[in-house]
Protein backbone atom coordinates (compact mmCIF):
# COMPACT_ATOMS: atom_id res chain seq x y z
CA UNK A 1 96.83 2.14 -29.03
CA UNK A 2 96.96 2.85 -25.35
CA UNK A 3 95.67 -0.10 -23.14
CA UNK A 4 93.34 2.06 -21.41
CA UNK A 5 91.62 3.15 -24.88
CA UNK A 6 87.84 1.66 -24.98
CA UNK A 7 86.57 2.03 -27.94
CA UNK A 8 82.67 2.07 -29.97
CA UNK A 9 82.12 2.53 -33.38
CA UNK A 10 79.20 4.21 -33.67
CA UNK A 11 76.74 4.59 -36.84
CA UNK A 12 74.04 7.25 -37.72
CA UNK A 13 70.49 6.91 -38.84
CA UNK A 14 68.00 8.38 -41.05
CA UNK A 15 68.67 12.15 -41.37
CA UNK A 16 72.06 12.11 -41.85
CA UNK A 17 71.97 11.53 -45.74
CA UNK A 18 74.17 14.53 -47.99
CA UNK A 19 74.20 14.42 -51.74
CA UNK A 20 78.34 13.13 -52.37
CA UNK A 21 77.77 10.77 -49.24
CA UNK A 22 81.18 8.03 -50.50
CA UNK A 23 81.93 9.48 -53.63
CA UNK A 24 85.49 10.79 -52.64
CA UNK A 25 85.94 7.49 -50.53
CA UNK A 26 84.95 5.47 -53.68
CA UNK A 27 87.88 7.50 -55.73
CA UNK A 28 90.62 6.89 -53.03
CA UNK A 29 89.62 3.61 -51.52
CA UNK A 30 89.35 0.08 -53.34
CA UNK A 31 88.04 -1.39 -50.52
CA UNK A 32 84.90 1.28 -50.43
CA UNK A 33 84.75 1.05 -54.03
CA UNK A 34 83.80 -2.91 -53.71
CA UNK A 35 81.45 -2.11 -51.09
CA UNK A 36 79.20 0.38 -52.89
CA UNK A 37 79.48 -2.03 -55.91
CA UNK A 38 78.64 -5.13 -53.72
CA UNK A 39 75.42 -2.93 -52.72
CA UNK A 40 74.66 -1.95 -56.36
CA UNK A 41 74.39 -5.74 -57.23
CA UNK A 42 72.36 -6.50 -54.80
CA UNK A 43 69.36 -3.76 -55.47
CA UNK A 44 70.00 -4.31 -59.10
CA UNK A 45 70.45 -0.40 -59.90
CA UNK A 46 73.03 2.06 -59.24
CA UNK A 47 72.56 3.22 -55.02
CA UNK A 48 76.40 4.27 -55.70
CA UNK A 49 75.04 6.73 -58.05
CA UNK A 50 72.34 8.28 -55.99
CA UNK A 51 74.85 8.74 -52.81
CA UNK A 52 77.02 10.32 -55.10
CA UNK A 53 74.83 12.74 -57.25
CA UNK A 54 71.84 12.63 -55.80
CA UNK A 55 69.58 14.22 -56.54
CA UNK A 56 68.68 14.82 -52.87
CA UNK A 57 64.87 14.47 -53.51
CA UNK A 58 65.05 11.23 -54.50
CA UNK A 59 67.94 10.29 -52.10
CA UNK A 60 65.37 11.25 -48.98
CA UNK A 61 63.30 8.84 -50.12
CA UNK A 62 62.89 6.43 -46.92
CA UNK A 63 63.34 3.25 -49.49
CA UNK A 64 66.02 5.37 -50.79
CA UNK A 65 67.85 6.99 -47.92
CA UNK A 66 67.62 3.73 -45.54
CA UNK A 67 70.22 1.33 -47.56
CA UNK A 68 72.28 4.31 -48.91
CA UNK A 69 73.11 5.43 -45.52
CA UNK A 70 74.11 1.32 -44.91
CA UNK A 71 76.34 1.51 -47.97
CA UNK A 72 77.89 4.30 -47.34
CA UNK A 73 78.50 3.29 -43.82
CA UNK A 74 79.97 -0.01 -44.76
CA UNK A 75 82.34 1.91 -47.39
CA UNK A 76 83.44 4.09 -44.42
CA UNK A 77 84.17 0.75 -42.29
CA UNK A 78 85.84 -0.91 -45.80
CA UNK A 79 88.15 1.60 -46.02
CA UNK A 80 89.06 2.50 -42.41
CA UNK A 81 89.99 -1.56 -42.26
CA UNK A 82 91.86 -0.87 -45.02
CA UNK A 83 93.36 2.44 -44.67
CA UNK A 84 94.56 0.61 -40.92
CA UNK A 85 94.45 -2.74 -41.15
CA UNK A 86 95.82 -3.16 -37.65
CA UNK A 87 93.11 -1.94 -35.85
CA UNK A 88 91.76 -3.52 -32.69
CA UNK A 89 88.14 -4.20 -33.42
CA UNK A 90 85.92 -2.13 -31.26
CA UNK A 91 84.32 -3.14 -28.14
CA UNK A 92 81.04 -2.22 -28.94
CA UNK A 93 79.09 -1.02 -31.85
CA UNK A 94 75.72 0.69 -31.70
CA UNK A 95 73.63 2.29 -34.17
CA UNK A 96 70.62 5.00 -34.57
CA UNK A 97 67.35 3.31 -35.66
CA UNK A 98 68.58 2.22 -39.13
CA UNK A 99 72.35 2.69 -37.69
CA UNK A 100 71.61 -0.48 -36.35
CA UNK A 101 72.07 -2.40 -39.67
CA UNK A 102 75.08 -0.44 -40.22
CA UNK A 103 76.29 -1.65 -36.72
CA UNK A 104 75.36 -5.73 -37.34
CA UNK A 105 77.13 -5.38 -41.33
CA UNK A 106 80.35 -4.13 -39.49
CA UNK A 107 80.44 -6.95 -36.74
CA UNK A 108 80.15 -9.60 -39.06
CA UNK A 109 76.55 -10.76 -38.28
CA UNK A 110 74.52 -9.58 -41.13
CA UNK A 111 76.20 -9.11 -45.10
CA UNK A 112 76.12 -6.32 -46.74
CA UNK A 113 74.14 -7.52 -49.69
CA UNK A 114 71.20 -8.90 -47.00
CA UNK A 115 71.91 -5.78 -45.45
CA UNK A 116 70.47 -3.48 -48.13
CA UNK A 117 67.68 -5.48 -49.11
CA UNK A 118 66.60 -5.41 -45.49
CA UNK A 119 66.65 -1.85 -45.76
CA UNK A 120 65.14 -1.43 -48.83
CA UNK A 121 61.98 -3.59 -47.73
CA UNK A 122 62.42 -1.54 -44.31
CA UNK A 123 62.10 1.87 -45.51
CA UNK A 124 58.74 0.94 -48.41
CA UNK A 125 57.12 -0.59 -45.55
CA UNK A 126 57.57 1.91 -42.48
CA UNK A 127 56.66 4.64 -45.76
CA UNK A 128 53.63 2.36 -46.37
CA UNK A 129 52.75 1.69 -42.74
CA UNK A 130 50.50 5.00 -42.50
CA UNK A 131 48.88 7.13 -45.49
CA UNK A 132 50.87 10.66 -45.75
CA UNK A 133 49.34 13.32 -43.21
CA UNK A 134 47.85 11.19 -41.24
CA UNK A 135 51.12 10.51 -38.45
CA UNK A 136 53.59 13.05 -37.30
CA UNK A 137 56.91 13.25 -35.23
CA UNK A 138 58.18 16.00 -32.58
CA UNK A 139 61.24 16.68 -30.95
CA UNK A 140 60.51 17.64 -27.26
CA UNK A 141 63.39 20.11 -25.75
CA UNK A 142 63.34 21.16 -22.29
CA UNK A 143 61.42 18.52 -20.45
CA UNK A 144 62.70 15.14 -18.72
CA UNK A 145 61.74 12.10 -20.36
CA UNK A 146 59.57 10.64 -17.75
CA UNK A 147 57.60 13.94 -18.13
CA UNK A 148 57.11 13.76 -21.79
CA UNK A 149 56.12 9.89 -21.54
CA UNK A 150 53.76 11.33 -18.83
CA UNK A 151 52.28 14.08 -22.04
CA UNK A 152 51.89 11.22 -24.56
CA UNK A 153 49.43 9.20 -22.17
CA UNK A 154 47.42 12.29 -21.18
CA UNK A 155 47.40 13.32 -24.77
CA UNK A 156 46.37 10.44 -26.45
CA UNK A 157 42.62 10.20 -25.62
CA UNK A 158 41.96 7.24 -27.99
CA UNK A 159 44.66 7.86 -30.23
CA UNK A 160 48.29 6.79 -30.38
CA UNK A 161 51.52 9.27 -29.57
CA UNK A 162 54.51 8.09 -27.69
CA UNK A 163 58.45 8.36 -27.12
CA UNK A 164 60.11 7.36 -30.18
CA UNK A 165 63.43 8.41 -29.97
CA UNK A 166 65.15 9.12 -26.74
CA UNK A 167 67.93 10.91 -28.20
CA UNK A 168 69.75 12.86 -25.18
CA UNK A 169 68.41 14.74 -22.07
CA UNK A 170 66.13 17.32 -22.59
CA UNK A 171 65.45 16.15 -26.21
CA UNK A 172 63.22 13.16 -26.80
CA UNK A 173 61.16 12.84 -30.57
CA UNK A 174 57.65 11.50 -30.25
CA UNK A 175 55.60 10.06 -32.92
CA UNK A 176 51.87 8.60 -33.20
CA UNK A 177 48.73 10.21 -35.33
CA UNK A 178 48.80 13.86 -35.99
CA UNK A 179 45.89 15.40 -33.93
CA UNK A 180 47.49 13.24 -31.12
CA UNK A 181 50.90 14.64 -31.39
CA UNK A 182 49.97 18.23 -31.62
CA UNK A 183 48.43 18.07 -28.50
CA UNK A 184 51.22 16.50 -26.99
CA UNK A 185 53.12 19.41 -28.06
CA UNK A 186 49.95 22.15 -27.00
CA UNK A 187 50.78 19.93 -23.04
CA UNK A 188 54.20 20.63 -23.69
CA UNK A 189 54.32 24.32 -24.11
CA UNK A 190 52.23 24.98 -21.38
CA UNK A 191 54.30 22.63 -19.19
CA UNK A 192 57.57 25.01 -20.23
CA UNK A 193 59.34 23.07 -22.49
CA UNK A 194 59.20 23.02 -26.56
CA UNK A 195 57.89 21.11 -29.31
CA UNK A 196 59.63 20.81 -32.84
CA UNK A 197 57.18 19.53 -35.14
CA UNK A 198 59.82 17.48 -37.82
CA UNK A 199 60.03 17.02 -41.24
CA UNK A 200 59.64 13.24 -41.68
CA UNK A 201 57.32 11.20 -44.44
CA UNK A 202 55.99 8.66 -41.34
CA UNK A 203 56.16 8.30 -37.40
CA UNK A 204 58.67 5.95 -37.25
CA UNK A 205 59.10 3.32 -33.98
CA UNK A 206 55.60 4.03 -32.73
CA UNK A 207 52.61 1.00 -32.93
CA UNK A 208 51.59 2.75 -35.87
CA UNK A 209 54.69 0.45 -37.33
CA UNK A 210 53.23 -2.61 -36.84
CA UNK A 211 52.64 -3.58 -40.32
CA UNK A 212 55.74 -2.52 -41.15
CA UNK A 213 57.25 -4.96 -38.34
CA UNK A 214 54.99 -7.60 -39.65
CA UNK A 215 55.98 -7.11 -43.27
CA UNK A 216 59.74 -7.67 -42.72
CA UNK A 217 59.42 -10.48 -40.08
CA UNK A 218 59.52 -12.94 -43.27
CA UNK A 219 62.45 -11.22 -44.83
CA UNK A 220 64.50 -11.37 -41.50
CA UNK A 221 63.59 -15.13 -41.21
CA UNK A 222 65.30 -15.90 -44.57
CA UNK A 223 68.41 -13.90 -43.76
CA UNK A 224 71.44 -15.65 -42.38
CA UNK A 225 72.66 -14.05 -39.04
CA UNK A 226 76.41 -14.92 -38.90
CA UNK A 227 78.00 -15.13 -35.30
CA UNK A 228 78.76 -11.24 -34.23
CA UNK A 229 83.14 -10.51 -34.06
CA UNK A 230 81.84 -7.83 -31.34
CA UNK A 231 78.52 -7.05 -29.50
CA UNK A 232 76.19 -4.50 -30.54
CA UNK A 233 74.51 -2.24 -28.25
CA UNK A 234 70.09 -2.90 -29.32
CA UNK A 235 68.03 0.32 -29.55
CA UNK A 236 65.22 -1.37 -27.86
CA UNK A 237 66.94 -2.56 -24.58
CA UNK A 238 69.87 -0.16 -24.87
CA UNK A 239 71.81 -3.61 -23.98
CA UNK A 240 74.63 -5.53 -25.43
CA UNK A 241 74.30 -8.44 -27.72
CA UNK A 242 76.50 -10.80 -29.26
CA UNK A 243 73.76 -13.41 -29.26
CA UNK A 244 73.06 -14.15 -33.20
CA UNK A 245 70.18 -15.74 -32.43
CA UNK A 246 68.46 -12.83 -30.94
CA UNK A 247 69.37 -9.97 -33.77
CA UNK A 248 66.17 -10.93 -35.50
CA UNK A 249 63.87 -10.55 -32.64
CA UNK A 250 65.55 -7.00 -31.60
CA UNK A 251 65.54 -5.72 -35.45
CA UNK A 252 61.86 -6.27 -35.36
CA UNK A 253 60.92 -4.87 -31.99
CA UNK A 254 63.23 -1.83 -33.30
CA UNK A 255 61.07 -0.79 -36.23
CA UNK A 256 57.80 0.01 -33.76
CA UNK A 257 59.33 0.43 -30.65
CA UNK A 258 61.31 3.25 -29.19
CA UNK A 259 64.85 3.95 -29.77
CA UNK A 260 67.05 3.77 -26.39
CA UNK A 261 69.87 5.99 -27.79
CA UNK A 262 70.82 8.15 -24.30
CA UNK A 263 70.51 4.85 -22.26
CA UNK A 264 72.99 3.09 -25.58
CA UNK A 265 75.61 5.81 -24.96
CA UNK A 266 75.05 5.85 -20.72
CA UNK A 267 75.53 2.06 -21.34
CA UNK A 268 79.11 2.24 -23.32
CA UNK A 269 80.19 5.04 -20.29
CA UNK A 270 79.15 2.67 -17.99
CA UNK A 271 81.24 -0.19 -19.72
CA UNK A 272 84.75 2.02 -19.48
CA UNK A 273 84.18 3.56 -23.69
CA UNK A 274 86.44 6.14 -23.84
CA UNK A 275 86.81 6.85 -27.66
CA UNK A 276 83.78 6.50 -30.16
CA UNK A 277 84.28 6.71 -34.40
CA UNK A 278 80.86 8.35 -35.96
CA UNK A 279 81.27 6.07 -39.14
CA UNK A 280 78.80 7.29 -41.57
CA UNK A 281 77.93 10.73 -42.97
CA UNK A 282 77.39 13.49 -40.86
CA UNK A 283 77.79 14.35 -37.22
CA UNK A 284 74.57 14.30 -35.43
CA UNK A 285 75.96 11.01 -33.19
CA UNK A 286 79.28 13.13 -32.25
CA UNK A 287 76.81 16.08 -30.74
CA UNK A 288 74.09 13.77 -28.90
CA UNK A 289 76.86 12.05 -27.30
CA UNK A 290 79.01 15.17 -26.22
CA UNK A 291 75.37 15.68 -24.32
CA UNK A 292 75.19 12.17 -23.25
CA UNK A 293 78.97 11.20 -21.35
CA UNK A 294 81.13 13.96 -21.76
CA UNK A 295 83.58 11.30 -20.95
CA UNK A 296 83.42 9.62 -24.54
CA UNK A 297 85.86 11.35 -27.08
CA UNK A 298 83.94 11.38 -30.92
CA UNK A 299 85.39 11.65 -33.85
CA UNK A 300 82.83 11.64 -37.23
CA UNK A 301 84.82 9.66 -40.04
CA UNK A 302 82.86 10.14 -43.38
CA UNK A 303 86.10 11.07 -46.17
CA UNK A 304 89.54 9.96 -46.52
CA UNK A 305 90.38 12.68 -43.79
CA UNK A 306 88.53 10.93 -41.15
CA UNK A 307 90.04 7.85 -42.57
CA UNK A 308 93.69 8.82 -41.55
CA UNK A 309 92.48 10.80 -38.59
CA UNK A 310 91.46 7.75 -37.06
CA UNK A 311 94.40 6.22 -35.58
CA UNK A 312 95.50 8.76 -34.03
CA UNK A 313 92.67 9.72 -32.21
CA UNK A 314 92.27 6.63 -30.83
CA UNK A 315 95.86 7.25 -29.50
CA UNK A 316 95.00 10.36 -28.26
């Protein structure tokens, strides 16, 4: 690897799920193999199975879909450790909302096994946190995100709608109760940008959360946080941390507060990043960060292509 190569591993959240998510990784890879089995134990049932087959209704599932995408993730990391055993670890990680628990299983600081049980909890009780129809989520293209924070509070009257994701310029998702949402997006329109009402089973990372965050605090306490091998970049403060002591604390503020995602990737420019690996499926991270720091070279790893890719483009 060139000396001047800086690079981020970088891990995708909820969304990104495909029916086959692994399965060819699982065939070629030993290393992946163990990991989806390792996750399988844990849960008690086969999550291998559900990444592999689907079907795709159950797999979107938010106590579902949350520690697949981990497992699958981890595989991806298994076997690109194995595949190149040689490879510099990277200087940062960061992850998207759940990515985040992808990110802390790869640096060392939380086990896989704790990992999906986390998530497991995580996604029942962010599905629980608010009766179906009653919270929605937008994306909001075309406006600046001090403008659409600006929408939220005029829209509100009484009610709650804020940024939840603040995904690249000129797209930020909010989330909050329904009637409040839709007339952040009526402020919107008339303010010249546009709202994208999304297809999502609860407004996630909004104080409508809270009893979600409250619900997992206990769970967190009993896990073991193991010192980190490299910092992770938090959604909440889009900082740095290699601080095991504090993972806890930013995993909890993560599930009802807003996800820092542009200010993450402006962070890892900022820090000299040069090449990023997408390590789960899809490539959603690879195209918000191409919008982000044109600087930062992506390449999505998700299949035994990717796998031997890898190397290379790091080289590159």
């Amino acid at each position: 690897m060139q000396r001047s190569t800086k690079v981020a591993w970088l891990f995708p959240g909820q969304g990104s799920q495909l029916v086959g998510m692994g399965k060819e990784l699982a065939a070629t890879s030993e290393a992946a193999r163990r990991a989806f089995e390792r996750a399988d134990a844990a849960l008690g049932e086969p999550l291998s199975r559900l990444c592999f087959e689907g079907p795709m209704e159950e797999l979107t599932l938010t106590a579902n879909t949350q520690p697949a995408i981990v497992a699958a993730s981890a595989a991806i990391v298994a076997a690109l450790r194995e595949r190149h055993p040689d490879l510099a670890p990277p200087a940062f990680a960061a992850g998207h909302s759940l990515g985040e628990y992808s990110a802390l299983c790869a640096a060392g600081a939380i086990e896989l096994e704790d990992a999906v049980r986390l998530c497991r909890l995580r996604g029942s009780a962010m599905q629980a946190a608010v009766p179906p129809g009653e919270g929605a989520m937008s994306a909001i293209m075309g406006l600046d995100a001090e403008a659409v924070a600006a929408i939220c509070a005029e829209a509100a009257a009484g009610e709650i709608v804020s940024p939840a994701n603040y995904n690249a310029p000129g797209q930020v998702v909010i989330a909050g109760q329904k009637d409040a949402v839709t007339r952040a997006g009526d402020l919107v329109a008339a303010r010249g940008g546009k709202a994208v009402p999304l297809k999502v089973s609860a407004p996630f990372h909004c104080a409508l959360m809270r009893s979600a965050r409250e619900a997992l605090a206990p769970a967190l306490e009993r896990v073991v946080i193991h010192p980190l091998a490299f910092p992770v970049i938090a959604n909440v403060d889009a900082s740095p941390n290699a601080d095991a002591g504090r993972v806890a604390e930013l995993l909890l503020r993560q599930i009802d507060g807003a996800v820092l995602w542009s200010a993450s990737v402006e962070r890892m420019a900022a820090e000299g990043v040069t090449h990023a690996l997408e390590l789960g499926p899809g490539k959603v991270l690879a195209g918000l960060v191409k919008r982000i720091a044109k600087s930062i070279k992506v390449l999505s790893v998700s299949d035994p292509a990717g796998i031997d890719a890898a190397a290379a483009f790091l080289e590159a």
